[in-house]
Protein backbone atom coordinates (compact mmCIF):
# COMPACT_ATOMS: atom_id res chain seq x y z
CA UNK A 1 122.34 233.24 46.87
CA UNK A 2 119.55 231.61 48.69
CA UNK A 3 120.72 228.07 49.96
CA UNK A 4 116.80 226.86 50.56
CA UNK A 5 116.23 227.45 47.00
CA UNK A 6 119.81 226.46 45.33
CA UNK A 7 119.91 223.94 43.00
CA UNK A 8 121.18 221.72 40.05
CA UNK A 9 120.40 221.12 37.09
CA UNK A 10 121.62 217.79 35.70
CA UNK A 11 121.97 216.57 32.07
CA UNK A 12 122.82 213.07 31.36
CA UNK A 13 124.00 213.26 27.29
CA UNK A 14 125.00 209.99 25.46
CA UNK A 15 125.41 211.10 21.33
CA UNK A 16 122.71 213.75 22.03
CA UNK A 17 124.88 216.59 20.43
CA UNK A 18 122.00 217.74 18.11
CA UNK A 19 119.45 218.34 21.12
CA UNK A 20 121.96 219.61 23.51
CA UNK A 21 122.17 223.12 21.77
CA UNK A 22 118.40 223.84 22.18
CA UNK A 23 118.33 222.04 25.77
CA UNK A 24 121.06 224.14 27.45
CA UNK A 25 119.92 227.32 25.58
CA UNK A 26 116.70 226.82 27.28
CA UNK A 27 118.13 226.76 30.44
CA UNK A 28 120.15 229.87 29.81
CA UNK A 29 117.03 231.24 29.10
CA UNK A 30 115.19 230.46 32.68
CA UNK A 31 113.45 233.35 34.68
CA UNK A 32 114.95 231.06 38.10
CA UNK A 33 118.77 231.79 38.77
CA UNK A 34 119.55 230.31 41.38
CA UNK A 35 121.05 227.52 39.69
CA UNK A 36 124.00 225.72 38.01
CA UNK A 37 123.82 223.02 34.88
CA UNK A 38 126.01 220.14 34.91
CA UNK A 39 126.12 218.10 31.87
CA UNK A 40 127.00 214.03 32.48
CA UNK A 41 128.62 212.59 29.41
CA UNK A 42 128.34 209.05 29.49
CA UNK A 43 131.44 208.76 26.67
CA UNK A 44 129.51 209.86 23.48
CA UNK A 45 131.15 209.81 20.58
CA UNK A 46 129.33 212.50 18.37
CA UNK A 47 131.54 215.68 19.26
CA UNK A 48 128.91 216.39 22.24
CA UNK A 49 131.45 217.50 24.32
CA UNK A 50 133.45 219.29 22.43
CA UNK A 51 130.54 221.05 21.17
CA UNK A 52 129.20 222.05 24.88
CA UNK A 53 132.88 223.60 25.89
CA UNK A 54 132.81 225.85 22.63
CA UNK A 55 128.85 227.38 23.21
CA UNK A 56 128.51 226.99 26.95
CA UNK A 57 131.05 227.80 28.70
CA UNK A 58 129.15 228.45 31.89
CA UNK A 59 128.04 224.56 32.04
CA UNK A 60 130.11 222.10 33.75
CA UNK A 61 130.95 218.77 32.14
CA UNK A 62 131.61 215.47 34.23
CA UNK A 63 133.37 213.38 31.26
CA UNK A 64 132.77 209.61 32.11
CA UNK A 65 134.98 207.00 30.29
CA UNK A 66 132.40 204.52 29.70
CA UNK A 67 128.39 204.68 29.21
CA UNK A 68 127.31 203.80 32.62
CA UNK A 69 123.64 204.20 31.87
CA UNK A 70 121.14 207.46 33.01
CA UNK A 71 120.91 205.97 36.32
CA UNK A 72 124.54 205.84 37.55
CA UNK A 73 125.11 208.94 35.65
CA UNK A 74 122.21 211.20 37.55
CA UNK A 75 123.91 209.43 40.68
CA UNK A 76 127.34 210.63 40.06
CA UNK A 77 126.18 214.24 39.71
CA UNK A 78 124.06 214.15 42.66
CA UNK A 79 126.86 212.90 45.04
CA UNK A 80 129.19 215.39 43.75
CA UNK A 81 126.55 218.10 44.24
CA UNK A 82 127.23 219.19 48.12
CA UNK A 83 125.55 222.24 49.04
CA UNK A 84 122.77 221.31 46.86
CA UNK A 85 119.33 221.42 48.35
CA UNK A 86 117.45 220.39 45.02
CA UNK A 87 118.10 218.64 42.00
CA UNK A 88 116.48 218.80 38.90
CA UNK A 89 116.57 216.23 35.97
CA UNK A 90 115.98 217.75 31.93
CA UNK A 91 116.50 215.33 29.31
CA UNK A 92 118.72 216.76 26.40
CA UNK A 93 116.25 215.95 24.00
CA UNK A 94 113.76 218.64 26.06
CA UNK A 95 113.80 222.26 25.75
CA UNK A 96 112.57 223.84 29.34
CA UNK A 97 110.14 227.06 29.26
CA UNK A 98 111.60 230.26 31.04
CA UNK A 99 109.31 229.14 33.59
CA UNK A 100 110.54 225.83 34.16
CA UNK A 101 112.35 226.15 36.97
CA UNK A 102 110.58 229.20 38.74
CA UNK A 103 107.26 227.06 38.52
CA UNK A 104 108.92 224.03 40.10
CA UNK A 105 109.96 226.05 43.33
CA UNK A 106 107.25 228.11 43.72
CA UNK A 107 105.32 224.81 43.83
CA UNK A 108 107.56 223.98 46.57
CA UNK A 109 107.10 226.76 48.36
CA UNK A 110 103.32 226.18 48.40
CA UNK A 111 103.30 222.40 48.93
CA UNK A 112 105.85 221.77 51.67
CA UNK A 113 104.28 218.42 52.32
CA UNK A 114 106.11 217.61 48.68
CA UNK A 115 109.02 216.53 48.37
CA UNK A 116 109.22 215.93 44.55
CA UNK A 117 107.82 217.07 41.77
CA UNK A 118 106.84 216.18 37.77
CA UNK A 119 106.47 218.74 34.99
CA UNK A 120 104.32 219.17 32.42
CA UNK A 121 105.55 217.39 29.16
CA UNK A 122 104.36 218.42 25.66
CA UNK A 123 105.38 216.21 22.50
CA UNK A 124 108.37 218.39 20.75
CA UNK A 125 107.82 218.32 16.59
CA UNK A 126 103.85 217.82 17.09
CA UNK A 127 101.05 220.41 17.22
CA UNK A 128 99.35 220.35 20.94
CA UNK A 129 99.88 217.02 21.87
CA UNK A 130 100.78 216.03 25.54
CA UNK A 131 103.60 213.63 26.30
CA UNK A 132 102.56 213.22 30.03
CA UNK A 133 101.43 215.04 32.81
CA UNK A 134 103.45 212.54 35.74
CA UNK A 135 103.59 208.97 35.92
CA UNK A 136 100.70 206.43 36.69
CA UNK A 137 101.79 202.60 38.45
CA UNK A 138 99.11 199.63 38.16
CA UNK A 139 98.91 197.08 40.80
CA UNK A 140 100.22 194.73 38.28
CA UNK A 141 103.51 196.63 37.88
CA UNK A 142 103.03 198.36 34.55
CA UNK A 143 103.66 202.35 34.43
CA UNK A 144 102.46 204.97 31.92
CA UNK A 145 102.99 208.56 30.92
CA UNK A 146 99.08 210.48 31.96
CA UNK A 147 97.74 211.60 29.01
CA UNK A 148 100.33 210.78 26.96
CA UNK A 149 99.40 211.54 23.39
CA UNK A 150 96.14 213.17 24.29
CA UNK A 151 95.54 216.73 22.52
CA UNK A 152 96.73 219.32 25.39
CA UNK A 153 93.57 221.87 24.54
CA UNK A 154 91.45 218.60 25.65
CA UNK A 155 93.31 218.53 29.22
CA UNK A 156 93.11 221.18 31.80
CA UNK A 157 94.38 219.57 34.95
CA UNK A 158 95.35 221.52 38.19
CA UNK A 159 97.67 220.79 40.05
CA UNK A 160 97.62 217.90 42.09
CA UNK A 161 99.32 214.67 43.67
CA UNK A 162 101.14 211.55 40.94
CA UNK A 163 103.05 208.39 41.49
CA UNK A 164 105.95 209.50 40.27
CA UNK A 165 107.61 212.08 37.83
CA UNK A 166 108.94 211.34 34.44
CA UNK A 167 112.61 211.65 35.06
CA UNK A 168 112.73 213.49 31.56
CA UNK A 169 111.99 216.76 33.62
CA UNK A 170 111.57 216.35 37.31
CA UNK A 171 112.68 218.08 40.39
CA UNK A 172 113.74 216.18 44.03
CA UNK A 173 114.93 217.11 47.50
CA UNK A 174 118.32 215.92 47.12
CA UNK A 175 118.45 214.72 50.75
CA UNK A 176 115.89 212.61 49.98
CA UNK A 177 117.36 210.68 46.94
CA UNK A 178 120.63 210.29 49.01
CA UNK A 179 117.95 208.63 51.75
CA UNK A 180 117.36 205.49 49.38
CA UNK A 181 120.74 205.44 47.71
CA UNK A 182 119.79 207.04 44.48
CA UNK A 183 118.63 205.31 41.10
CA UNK A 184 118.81 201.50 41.58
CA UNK A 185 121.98 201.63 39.09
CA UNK A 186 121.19 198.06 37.72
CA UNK A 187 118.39 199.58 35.72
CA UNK A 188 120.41 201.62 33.49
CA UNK A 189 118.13 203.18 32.13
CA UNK A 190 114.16 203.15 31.50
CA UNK A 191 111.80 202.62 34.64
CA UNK A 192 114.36 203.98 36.77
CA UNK A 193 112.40 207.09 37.58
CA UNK A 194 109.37 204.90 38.52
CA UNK A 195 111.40 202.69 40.92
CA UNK A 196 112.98 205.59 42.83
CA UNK A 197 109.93 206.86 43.26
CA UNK A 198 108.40 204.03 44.87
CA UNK A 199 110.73 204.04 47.28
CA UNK A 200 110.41 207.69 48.07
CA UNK A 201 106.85 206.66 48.82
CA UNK A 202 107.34 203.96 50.83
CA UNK A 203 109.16 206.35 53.32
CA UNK A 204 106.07 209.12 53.16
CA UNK A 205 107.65 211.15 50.64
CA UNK A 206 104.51 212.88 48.14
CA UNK A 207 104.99 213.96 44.42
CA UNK A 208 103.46 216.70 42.66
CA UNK A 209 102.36 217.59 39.38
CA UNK A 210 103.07 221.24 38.31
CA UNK A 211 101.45 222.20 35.44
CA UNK A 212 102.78 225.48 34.55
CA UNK A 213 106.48 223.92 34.90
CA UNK A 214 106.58 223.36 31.54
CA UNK A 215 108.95 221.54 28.94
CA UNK A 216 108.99 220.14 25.10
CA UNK A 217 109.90 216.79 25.03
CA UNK A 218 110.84 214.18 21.91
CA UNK A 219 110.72 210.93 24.21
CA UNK A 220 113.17 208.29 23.48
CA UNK A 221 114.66 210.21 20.57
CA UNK A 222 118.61 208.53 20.87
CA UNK A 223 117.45 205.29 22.32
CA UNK A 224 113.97 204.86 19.61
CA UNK A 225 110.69 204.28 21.32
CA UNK A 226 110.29 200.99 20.17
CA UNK A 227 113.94 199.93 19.77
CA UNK A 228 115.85 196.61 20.72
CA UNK A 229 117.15 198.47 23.33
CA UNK A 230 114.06 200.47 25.17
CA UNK A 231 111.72 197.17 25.20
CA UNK A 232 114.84 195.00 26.65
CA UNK A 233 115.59 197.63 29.71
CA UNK A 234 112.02 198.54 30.07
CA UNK A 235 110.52 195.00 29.89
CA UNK A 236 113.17 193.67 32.47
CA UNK A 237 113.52 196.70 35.01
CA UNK A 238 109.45 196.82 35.20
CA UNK A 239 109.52 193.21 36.98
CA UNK A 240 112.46 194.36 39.18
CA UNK A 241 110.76 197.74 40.36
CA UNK A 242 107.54 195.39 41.11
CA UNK A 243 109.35 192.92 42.85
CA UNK A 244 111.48 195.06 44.85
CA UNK A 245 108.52 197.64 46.06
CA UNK A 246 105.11 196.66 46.18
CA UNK A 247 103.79 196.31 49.58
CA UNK A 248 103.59 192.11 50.63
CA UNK A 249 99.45 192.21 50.73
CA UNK A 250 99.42 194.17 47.25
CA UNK A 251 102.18 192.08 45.62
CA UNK A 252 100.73 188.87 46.22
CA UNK A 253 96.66 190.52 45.14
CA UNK A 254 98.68 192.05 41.97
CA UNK A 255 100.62 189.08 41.04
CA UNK A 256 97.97 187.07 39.10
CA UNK A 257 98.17 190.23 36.54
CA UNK A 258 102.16 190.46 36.75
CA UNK A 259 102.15 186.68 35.11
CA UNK A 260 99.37 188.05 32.72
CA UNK A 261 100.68 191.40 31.40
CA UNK A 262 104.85 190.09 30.91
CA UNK A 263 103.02 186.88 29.03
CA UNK A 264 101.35 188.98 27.08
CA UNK A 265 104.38 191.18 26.30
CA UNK A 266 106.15 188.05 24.91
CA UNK A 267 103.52 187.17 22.72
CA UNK A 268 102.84 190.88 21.42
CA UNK A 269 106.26 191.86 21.04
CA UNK A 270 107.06 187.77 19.34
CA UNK A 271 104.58 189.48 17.12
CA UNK A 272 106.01 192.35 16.37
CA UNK A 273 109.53 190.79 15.38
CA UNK A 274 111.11 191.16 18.94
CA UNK A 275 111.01 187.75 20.26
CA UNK A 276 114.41 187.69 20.99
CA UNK A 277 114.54 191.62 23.00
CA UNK A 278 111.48 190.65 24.76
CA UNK A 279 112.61 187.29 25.79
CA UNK A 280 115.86 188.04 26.68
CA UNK A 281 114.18 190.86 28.88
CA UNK A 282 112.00 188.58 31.20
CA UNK A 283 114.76 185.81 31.17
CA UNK A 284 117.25 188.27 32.83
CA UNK A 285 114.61 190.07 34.82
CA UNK A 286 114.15 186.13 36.44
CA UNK A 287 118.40 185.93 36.74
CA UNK A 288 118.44 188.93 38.47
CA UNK A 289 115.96 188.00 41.05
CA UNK A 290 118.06 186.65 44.05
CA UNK A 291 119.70 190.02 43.74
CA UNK A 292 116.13 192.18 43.57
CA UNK A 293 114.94 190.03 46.52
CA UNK A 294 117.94 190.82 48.74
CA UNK A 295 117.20 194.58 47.95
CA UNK A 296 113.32 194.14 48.34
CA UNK A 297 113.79 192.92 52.11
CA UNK A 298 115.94 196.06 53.14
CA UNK A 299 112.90 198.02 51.24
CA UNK A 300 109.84 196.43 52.72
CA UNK A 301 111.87 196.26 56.39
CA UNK A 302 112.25 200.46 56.13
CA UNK A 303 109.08 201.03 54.45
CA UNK A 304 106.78 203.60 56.35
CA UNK A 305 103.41 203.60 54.83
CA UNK A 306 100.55 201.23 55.19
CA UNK A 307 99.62 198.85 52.05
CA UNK A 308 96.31 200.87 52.35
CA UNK A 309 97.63 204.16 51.62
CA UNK A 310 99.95 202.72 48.55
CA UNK A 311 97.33 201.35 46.95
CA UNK A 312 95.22 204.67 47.18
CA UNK A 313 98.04 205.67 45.03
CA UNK A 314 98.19 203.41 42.79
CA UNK A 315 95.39 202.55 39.60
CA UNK A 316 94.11 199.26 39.76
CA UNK A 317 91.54 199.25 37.07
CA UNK A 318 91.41 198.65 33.54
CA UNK A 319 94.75 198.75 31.31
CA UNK A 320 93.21 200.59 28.31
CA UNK A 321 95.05 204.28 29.44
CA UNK A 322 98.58 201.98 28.92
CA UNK A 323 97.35 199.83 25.86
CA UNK A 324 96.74 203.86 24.58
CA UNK A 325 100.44 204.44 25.53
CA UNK A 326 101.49 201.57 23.20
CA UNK A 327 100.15 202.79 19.76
């Protein structure tokens, strides 16, 4: 077994039991072996587990007694995963190619100034249609899925530099996620992908989109793209992440549009019957500030790349790609 290459595959399943039978076939299916699947239960109740020890009996399951979230679950496998050099993240509502994995590390054989990389996400149940192609962050602290929805014959892109991955099918050094302590485990879930991210590239670390690694992905097919629960975590963990990471100079030039874009959000989503979710969101997001603040100076105090070079990386234009996201 080759240690440089050897790696792990984690799953983080709450009531996912009828994706998890395509998802860990897929990876059964992978042309890359130099791996081992570990499935995170975060205490479903839908026979999930029971269901993964009778068909896969080469996958291991960490059974958690409570639903910690996806980001203290993904941490919990990571620590555990000694002798690990990568870790890679697949959603259990996505079904990997054969190539998935192979495509992923021969990227990171080529690119050795990367550190992490995204995958190329197609919408599962629709014909052609993308579901991203990595991450984008605004200056004003919203984040969207490239070319999400856009017909994949209309998109031919090489591969190249992103913000950040979509966590639903992304690889990592794992040294380097133990670096910044992992998934901010406040989060739960949503946004937590974007945020660790950040602060891989506040210390230099560079993220790149593979297109051939790819993946069929529902999106938000437990949680509901819409639901209560995605706009509450989403909504509230987007003014954290912004808070916590961006760069002094850009924060303050960005902030103007922060206000903006969450008053907007409580007036769209008032209008779309969600007052309460989207209100509830920001007025927690504002509770948990002290807390974000403390983190942000530990953050901004390690940080290793100029302002200038973050906002190279970052769009700062016009908002219509996200507005696109939204219907």
């Amino acid at each position: 077994m080759n240690n440089s290459t050897r790696t792990i595959v984690v799953v983080v399943n709450f009531n996912g039991k009828k994706f998890l039978d395509k998802c860990l076939e897929s990876l059964q299916h992978q042309v890359f072996s130099n791996f081992k699947t570990v499935v995170v239960d975060n205490f479903s109740h839908d026979g999930s587990v029971d269901q993964i020890e009778k068909r896969f009996s080469g996958v291991e399951v960490l059974r958690l007694k409570e639903n910690i979230g996806f980001a203290a679950a993904n941490n919990y496998a990571i620590k555990q995963a000694e002798g690990f050099q990568w870790v890679a993240l697949l959603n259990p509502d996505a079904i990997a190619e054969p190539d998935w994995l192979s495509e992923l590390h021969i990227a990171a054989e080529k690119n050795l100034k990367y550190s992490f990389f995204g995958s190329h996400l197609k919408k599962q149940g629709s014909s052609g249609t993308l579901d991203g192609t990595g991450d984008v962050y605004h200056l004003c602290g919203l984040a969207w899925r490239r070319d999400h929805g856009v017909p994949e014959k209309k998109i031919c892109r090489l591969a190249g530099e992103i913000f950040s991955p979509c966590a639903a099918a992304a690889m990592y050094r794992r040294d380097i996620i133990l670096d910044v302590g992992g998934f901010d485990e406040r989060f739960f879930c949503y946004f937590e992908d974007v945020d660790l991210a950040f602060r891989l590239r506040l210390l230099g670390h560079r993220c790149l989109y593979v297109p051939d690694s790819k993946v069929d992905h529902f999106g938000s097919a437990i949680a509901g793209r819409q639901s209560d629960f995605v706009v509450y975590h989403g909504h509230r963990n987007m003014v954290w992440a912004y808070v916590k990471n961006m760069p002094s100079s850009l924060l303050w030039l960005g902030l103007p549009q922060h206000i903006i874009v969450n008053l907007a959000a409580l007036i769209w989503f008032s209008l779309t019957g969600q007052a309460g979710t989207i209100f509830k969101a920001k007025r927690d997001a504002l509770l948990g500030l002290r807390k974000t603040i403390v983190q942000r100076k530990l953050i901004q105090k390690n940080s290793r790349v100029s302002s200038e070079k973050i906002k190279k990386i970052i769009a700062t234009g016009w908002l219509l790609p996200y507005l696109k996201n939204r219907v």
